[in-house]
C-alpha atoms as a PDB file:
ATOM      1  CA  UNK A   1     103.203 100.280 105.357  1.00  0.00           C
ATOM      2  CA  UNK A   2     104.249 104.146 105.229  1.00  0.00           C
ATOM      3  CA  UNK A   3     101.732 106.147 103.391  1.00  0.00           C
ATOM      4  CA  UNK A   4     102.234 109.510 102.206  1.00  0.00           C
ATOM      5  CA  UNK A   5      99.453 112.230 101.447  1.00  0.00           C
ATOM      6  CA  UNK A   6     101.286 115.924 100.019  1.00  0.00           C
ATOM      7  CA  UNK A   7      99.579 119.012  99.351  1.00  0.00           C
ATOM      8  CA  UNK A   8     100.417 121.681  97.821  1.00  0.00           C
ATOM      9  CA  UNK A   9      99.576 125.081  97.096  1.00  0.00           C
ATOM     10  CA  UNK A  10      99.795 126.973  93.396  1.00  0.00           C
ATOM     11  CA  UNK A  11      99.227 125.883  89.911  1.00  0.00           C
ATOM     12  CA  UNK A  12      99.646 121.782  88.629  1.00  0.00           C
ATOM     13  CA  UNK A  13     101.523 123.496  85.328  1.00  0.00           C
ATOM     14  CA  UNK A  14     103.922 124.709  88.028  1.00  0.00           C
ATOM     15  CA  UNK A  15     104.102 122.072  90.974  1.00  0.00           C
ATOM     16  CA  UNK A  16     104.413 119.337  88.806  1.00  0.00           C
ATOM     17  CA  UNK A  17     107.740 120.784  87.824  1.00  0.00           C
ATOM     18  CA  UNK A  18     109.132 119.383  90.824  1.00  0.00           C
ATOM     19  CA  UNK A  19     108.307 115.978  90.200  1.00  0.00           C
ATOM     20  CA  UNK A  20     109.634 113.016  88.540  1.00  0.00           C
ATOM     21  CA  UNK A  21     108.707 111.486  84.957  1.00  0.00           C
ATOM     22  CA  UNK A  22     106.768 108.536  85.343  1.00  0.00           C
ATOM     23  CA  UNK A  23     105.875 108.621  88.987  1.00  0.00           C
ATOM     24  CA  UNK A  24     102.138 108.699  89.490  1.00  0.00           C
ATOM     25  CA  UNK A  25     100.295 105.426  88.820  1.00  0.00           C
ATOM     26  CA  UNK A  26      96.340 107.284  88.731  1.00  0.00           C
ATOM     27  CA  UNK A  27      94.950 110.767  88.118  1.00  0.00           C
ATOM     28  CA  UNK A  28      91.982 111.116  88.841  1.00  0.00           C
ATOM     29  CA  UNK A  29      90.853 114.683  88.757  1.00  0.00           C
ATOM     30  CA  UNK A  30      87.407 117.048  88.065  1.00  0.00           C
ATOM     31  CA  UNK A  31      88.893 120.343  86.782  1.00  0.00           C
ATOM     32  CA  UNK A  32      87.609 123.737  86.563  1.00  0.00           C
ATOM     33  CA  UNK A  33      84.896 123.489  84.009  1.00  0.00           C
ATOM     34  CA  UNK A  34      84.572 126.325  81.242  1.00  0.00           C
ATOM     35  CA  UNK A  35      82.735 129.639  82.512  1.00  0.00           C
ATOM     36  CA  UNK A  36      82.181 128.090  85.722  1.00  0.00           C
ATOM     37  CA  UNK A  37      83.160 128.575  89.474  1.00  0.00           C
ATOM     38  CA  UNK A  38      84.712 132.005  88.645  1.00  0.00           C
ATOM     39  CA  UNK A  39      84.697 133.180  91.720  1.00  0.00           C
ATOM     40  CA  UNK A  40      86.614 129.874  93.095  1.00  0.00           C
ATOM     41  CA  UNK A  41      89.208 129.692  90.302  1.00  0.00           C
ATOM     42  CA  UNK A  42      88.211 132.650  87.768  1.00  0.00           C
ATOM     43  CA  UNK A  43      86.425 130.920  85.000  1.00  0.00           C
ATOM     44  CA  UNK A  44      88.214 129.840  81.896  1.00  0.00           C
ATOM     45  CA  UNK A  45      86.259 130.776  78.604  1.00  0.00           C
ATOM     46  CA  UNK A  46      85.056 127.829  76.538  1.00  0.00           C
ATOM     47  CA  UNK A  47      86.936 128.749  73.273  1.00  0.00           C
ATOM     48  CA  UNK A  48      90.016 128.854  75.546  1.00  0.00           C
ATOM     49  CA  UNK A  49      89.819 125.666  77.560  1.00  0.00           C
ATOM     50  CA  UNK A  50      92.080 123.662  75.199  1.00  0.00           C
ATOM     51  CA  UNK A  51      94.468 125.521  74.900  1.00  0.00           C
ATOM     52  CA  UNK A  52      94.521 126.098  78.781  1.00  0.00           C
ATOM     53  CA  UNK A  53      94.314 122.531  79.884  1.00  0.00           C
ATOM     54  CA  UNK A  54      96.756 121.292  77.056  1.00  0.00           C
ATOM     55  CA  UNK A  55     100.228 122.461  78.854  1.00  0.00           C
ATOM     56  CA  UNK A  56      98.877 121.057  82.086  1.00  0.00           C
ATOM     57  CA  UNK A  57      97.447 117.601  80.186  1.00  0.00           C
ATOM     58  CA  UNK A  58     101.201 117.073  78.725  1.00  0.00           C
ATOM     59  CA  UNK A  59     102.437 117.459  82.681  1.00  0.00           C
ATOM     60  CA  UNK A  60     100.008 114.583  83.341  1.00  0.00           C
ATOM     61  CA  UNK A  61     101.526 112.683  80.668  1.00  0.00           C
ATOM     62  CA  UNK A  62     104.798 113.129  81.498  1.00  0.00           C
ATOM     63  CA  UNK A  63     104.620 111.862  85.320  1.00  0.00           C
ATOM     64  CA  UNK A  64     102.104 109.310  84.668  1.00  0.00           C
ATOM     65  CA  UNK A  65     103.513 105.324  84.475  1.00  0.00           C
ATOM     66  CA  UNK A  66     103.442 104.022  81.481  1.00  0.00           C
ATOM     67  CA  UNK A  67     100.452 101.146  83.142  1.00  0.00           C
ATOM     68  CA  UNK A  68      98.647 104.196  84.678  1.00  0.00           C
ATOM     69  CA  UNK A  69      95.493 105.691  83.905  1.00  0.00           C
ATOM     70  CA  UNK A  70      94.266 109.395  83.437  1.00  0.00           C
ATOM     71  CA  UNK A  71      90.600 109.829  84.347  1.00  0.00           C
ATOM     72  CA  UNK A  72      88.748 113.287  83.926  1.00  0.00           C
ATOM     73  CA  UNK A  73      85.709 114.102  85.259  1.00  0.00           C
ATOM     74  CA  UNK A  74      84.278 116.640  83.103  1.00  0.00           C
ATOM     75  CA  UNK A  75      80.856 118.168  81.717  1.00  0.00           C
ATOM     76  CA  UNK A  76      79.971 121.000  79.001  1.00  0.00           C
ATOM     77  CA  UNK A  77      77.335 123.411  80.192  1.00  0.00           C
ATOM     78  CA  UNK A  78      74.194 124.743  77.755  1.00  0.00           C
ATOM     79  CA  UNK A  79      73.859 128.250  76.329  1.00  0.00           C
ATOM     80  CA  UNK A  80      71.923 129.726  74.165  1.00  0.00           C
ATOM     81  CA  UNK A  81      69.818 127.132  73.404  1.00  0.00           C
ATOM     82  CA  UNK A  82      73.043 124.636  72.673  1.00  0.00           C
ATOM     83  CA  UNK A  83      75.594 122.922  74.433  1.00  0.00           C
ATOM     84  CA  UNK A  84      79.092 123.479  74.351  1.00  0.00           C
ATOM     85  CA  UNK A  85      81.627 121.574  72.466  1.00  0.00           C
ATOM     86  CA  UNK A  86      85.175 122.158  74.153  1.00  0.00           C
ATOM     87  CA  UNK A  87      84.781 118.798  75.958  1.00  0.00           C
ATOM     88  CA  UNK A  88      84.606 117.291  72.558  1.00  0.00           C
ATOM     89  CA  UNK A  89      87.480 119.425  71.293  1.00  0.00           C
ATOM     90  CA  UNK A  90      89.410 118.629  74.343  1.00  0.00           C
ATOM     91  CA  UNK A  91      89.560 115.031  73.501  1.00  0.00           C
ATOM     92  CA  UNK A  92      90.496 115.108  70.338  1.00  0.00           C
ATOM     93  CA  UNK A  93      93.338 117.427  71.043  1.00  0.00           C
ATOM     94  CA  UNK A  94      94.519 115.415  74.155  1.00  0.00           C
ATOM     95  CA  UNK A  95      94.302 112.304  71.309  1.00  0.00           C
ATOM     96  CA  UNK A  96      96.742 114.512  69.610  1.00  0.00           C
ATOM     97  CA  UNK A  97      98.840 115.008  72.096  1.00  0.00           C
ATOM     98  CA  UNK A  98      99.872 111.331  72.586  1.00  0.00           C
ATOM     99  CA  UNK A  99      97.033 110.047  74.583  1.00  0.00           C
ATOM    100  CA  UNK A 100      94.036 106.778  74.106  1.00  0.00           C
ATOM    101  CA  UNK A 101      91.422 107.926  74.522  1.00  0.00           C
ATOM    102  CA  UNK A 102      90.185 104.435  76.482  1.00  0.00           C
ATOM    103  CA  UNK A 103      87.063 104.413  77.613  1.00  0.00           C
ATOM    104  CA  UNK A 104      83.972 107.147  78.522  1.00  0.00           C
ATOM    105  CA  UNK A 105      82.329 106.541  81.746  1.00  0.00           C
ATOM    106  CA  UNK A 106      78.784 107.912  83.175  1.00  0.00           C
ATOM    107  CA  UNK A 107      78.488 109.450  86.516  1.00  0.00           C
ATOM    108  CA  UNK A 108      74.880 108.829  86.766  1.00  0.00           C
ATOM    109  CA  UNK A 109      73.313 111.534  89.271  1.00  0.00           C
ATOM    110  CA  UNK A 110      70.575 109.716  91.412  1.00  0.00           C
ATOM    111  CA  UNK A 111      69.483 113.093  92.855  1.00  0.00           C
ATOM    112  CA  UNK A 112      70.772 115.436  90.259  1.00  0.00           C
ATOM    113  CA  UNK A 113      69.595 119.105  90.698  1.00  0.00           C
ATOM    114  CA  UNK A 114      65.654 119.976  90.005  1.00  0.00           C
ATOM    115  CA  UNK A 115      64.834 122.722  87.494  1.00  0.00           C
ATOM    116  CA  UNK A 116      62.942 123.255  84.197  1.00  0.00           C
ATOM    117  CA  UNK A 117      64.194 124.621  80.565  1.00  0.00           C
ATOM    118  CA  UNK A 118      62.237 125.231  77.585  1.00  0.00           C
ATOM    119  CA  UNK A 119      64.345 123.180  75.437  1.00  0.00           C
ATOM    120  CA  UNK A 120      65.918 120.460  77.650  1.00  0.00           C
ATOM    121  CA  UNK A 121      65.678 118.279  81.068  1.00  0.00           C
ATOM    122  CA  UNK A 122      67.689 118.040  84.218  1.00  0.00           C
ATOM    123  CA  UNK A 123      71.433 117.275  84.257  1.00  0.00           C
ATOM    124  CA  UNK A 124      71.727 113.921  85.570  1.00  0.00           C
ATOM    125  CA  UNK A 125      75.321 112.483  84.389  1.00  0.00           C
ATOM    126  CA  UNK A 126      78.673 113.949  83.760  1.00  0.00           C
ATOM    127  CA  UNK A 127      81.770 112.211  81.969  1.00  0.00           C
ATOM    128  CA  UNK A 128      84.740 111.171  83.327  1.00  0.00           C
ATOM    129  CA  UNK A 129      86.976 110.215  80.317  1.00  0.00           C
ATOM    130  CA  UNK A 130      89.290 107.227  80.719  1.00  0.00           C
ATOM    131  CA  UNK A 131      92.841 108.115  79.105  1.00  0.00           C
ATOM    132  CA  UNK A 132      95.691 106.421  78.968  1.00  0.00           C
ATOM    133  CA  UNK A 133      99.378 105.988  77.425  1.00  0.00           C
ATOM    134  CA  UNK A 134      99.514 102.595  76.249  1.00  0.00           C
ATOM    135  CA  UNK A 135      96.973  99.788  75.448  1.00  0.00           C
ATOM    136  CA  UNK A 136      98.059  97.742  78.568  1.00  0.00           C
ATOM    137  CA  UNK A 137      97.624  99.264  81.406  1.00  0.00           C
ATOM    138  CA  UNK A 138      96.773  98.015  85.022  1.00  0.00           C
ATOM    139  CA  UNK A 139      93.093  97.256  86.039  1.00  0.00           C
ATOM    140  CA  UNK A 140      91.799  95.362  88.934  1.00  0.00           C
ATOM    141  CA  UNK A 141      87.903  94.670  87.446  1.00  0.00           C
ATOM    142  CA  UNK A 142      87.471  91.646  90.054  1.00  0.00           C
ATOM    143  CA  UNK A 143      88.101  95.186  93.025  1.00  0.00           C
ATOM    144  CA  UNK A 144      84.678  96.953  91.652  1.00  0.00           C
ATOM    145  CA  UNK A 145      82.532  93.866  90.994  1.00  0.00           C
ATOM    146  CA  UNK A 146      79.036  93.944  92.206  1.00  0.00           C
ATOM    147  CA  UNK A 147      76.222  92.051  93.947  1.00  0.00           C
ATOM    148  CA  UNK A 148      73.990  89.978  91.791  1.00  0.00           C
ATOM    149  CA  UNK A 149      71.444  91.919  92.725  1.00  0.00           C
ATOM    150  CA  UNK A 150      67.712  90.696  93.903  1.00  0.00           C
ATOM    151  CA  UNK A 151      66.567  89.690  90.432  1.00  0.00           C
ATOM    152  CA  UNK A 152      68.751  86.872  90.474  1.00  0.00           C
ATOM    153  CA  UNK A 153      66.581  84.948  93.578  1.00  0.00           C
ATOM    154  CA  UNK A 154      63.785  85.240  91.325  1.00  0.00           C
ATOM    155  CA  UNK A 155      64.774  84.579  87.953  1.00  0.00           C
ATOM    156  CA  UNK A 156      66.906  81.966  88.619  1.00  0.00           C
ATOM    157  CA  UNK A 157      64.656  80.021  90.708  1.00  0.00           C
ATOM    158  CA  UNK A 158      62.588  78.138  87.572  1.00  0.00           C
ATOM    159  CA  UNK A 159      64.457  77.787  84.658  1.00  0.00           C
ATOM    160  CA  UNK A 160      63.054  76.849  81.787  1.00  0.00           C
ATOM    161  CA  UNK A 161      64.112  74.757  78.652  1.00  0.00           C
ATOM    162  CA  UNK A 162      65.677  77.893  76.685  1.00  0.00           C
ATOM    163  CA  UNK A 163      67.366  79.321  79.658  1.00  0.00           C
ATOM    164  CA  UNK A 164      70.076  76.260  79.893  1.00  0.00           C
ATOM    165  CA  UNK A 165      70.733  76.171  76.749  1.00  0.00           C
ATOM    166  CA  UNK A 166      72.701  79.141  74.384  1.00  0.00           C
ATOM    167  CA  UNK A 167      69.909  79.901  71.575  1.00  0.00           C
ATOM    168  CA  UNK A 168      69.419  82.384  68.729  1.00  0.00           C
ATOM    169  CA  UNK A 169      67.540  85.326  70.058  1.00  0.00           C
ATOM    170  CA  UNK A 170      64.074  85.674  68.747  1.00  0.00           C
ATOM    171  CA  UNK A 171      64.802  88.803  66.581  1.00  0.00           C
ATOM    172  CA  UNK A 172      67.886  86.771  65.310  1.00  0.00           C
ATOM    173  CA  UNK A 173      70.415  89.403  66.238  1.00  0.00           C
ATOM    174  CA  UNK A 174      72.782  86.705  65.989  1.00  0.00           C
ATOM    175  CA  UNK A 175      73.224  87.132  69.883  1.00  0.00           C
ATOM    176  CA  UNK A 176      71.931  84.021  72.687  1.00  0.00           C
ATOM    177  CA  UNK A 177      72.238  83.807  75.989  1.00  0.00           C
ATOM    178  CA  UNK A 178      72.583  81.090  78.639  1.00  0.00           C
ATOM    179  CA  UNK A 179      70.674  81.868  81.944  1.00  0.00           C
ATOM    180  CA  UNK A 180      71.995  78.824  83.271  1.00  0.00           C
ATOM    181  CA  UNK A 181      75.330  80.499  83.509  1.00  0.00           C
ATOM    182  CA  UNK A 182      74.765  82.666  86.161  1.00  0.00           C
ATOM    183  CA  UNK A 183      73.741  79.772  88.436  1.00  0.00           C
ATOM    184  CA  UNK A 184      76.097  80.514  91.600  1.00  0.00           C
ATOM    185  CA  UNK A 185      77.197  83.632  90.926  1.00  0.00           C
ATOM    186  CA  UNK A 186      77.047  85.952  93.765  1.00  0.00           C
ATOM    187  CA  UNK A 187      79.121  88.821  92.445  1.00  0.00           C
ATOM    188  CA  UNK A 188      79.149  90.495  88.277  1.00  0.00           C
ATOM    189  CA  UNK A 189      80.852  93.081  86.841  1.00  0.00           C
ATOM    190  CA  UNK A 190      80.045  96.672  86.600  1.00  0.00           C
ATOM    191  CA  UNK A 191      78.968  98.690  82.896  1.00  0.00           C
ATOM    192  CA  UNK A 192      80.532 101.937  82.390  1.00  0.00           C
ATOM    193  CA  UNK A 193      77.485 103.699  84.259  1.00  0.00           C
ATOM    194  CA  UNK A 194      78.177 104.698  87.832  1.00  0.00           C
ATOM    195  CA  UNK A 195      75.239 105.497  89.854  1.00  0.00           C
ATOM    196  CA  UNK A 196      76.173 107.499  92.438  1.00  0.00           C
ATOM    197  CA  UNK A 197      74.172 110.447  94.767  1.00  0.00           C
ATOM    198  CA  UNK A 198      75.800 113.937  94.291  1.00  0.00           C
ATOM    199  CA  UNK A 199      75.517 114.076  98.382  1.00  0.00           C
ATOM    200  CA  UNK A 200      79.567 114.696  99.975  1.00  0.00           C
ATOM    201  CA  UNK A 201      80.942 116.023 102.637  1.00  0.00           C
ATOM    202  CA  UNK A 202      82.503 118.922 100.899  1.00  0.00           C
ATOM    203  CA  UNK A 203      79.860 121.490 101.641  1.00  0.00           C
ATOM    204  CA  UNK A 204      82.587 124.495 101.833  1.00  0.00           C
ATOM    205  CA  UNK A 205      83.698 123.726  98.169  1.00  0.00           C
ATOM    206  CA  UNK A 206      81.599 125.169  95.124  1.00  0.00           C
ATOM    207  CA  UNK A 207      82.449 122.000  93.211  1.00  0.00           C
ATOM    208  CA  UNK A 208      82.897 118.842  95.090  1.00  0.00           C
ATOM    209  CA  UNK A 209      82.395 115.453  94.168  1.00  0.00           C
ATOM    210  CA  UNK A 210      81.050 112.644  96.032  1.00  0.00           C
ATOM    211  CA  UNK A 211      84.033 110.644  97.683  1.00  0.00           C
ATOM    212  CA  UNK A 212      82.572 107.441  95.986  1.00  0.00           C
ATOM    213  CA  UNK A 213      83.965 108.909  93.030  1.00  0.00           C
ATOM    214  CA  UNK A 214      87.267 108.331  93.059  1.00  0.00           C
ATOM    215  CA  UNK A 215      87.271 105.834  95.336  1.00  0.00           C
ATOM    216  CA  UNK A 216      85.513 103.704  92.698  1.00  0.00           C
ATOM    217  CA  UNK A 217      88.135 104.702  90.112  1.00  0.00           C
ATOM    218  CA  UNK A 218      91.029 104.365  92.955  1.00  0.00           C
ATOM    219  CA  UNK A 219      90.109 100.623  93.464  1.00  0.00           C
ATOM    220  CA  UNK A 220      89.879  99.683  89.825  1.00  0.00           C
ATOM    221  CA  UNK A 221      92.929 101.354  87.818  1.00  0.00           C
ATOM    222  CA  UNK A 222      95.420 101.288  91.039  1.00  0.00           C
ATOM    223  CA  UNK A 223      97.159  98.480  93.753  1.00  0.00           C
ATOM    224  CA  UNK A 224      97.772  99.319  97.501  1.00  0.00           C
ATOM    225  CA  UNK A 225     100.456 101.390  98.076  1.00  0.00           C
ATOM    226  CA  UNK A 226     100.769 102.924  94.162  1.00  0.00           C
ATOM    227  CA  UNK A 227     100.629 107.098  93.653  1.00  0.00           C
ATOM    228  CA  UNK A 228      97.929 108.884  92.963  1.00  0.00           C
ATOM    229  CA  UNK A 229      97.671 112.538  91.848  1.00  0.00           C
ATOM    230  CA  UNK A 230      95.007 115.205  92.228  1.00  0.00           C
ATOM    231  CA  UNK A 231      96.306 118.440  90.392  1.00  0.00           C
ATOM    232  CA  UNK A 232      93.336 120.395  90.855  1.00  0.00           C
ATOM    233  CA  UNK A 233      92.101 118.773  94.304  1.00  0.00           C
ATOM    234  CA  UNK A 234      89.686 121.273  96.105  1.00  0.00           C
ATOM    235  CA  UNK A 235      89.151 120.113  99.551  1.00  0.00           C
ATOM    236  CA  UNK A 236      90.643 117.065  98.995  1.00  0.00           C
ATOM    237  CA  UNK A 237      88.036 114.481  98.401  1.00  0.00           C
ATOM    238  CA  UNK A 238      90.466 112.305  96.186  1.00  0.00           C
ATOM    239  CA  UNK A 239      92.912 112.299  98.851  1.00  0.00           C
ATOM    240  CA  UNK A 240      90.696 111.113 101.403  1.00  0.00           C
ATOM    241  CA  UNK A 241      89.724 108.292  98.952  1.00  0.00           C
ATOM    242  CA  UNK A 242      93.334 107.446  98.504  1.00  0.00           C
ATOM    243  CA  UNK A 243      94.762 107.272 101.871  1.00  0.00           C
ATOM    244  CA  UNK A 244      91.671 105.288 103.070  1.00  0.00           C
ATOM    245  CA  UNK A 245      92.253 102.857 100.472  1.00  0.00           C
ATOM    246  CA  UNK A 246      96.038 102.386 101.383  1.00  0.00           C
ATOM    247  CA  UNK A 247      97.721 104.795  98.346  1.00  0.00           C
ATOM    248  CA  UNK A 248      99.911 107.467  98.549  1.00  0.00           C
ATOM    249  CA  UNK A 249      98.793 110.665  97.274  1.00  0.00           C
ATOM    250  CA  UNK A 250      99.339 113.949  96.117  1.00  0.00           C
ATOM    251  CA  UNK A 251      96.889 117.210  95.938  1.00  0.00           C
ATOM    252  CA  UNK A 252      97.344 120.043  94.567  1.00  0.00           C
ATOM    253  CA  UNK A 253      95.059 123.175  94.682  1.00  0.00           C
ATOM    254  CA  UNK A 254      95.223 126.996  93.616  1.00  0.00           C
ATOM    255  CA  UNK A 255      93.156 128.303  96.721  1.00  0.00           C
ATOM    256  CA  UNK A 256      94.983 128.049  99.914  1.00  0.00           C
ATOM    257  CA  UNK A 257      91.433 127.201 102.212  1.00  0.00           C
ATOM    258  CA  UNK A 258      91.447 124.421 100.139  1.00  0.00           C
ATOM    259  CA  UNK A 259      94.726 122.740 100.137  1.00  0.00           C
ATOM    260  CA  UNK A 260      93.829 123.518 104.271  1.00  0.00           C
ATOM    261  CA  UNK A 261      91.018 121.141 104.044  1.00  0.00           C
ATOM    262  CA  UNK A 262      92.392 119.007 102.285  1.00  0.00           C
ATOM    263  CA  UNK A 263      95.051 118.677 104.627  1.00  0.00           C
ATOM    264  CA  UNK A 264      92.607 118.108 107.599  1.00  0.00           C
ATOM    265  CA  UNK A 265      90.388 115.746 106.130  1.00  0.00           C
ATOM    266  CA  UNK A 266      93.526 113.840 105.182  1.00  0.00           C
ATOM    267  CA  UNK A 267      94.297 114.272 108.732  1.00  0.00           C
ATOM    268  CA  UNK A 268      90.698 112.911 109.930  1.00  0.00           C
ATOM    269  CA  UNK A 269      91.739 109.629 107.812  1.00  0.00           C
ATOM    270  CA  UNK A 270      94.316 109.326 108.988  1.00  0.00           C
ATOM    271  CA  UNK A 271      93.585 109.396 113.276  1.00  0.00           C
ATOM    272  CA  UNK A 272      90.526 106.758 112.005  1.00  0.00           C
ATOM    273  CA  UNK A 273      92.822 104.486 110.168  1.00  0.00           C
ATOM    274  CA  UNK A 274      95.374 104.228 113.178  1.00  0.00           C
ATOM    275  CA  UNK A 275      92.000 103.986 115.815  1.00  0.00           C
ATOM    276  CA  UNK A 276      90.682 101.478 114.033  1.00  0.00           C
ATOM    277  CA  UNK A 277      89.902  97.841 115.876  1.00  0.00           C
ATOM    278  CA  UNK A 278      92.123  95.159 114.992  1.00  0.00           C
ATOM    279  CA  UNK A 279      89.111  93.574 113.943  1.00  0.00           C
ATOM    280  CA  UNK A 280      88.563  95.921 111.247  1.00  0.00           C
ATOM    281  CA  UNK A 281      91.934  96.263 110.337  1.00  0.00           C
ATOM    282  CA  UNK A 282      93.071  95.521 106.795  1.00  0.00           C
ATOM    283  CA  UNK A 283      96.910  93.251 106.549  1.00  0.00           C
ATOM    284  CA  UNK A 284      98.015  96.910 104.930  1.00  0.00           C
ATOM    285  CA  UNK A 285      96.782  98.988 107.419  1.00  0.00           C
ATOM    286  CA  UNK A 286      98.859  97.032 110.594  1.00  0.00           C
ATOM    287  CA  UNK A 287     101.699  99.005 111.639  1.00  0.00           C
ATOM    288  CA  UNK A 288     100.402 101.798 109.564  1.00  0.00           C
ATOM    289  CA  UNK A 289     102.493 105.283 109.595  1.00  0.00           C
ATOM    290  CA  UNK A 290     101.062 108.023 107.866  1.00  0.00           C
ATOM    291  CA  UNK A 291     103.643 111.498 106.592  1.00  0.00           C
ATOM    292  CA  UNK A 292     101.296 114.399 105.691  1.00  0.00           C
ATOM    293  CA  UNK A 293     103.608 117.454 105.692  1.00  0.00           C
ATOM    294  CA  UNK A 294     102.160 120.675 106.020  1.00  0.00           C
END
């Protein structure tokens, strides 16, 4: 399998230009938040956020597949004593503009920031909105499953009389539940709340991700050897993800150190994927050739 991992240098609204309708089969993307990371990418004022990101958002729509997914990792900041509301605005206008607005998931923080404010606590999630063009669209939920978990030696080692059978729940929610069901089962499926350490490898960026990230979002909404895009990919974190996982990808980044790392850790993927034992290899990974241009 020939992989292929581009990036570029300059503006998404711009790049993009070059690329085919319906190409990409994932973004996955955490964009310059409102009034933050001026100094990286100039800051973009709150009350002008929509109307920056639109143009670029109808870009994204345009190269997307028809079965692909849009997923934004995004978060308002507080001031003044009250949070922001262009994230909320945002989605409504993107709504607007032709997308479904599919699902909302929770990056959970497990070691968010410390810090104390009069009128609120710690920031320990962001969102990362789920969009989409259509109402079918591909996703692999058996790729993100997860372990039972330890609860299940216990619990399901004595069951009693109301756990093998489905019964009314005692505050007659009209909802029951059969214990006995998960007899067996070593693997379940996720929620929508990903729990996930803010800890990366992208210590020269002012606002990296953790690679689990994407990865996570990589393995559910995309097959080996689809597209994925990253128009505003900082070191390239979503890249990395990508290329390890067997997908092409494509970056693309303002700041020209960036798109540079990006291009080495892409690079650093790619010497581990062809070093790897045959062991270890994955059936998509033999005779692997990788083309990351400079």
């Amino acid at each position: 399998m020939k992989l292929v991992s581009e990036v570029y240098q300059g503006d998404c609204l711009e790049v993009l230009e070059r690329f085919e309708d319906e190409k990409f089969d994932l973004i996955v993307t955490s964009p310059p938040y409102a009034d933050r990371r001026a100094k990286t990418y100039g800051g973009i004022r709150p009350e002008n956020y929509v109307e920056w990101f639109l143009p670029r958002a109808a870009e994204f729509l345009r190269v997307l597949k028809p079965t692909g997914s849009f997923v934004l990792n995004i978060k308002e900041k507080a001031e003044k004593g009250e949070r922001h509301v262009f994230v909320l605005e945002l989605i409504l206008a993107l709504r607007k503009q032709g997308w479904l607005w599919t699902e909302e998931y929770i990056w959970h923080k497990r070691n968010c920031y410390p810090g104390k404010w009069p009128n609120r606590f710690r920031d320990a999630w962001e969102r990362c909105l789920h969009f989409t063009r259509n109402r079918k669209f591909k996703m692999n939920q058996q790729a993100v499953m997860v372990p039972m978990g330890e609860w299940a030696d216990t619990r399901l080692k004595s069951l009693g009389r109301n756990d093998v059978v489905r019964f009314d729940s005692q505050v007659k929610s009209g909802f029951g539940k059969n214990i006995a069901n998960w007899l067996k089962r070593d693997m379940a499926y996720p929620t929508n709340v990903l729990h996930m350490a803010t800890e990366c490898g992208n210590r020269n960026h002012s606002a990296a991700f953790p690679r689990a990230l994407p990865e996570w979002f990589i393995k559910l909404l995309t097959d080996e050897g689809d597209w994925v895009l990253d128009p505003f990919a900082g070191s390239g974190t979503t890249l990395q993800a990508a290329l390890s996982l067997a997908r092409n990808s494509v970056g693309i980044d303002t700041r020209a150190e960036y798109c540079d790392a990006a291009r080495a850790k892409v690079s650093g993927v790619q010497l581990e994927l062809l070093n790897e034992p045959p062991r270890r290899t994955r059936r998509a990974d033999r005779n692997l050739s990788l083309d990351i241009p400079g």
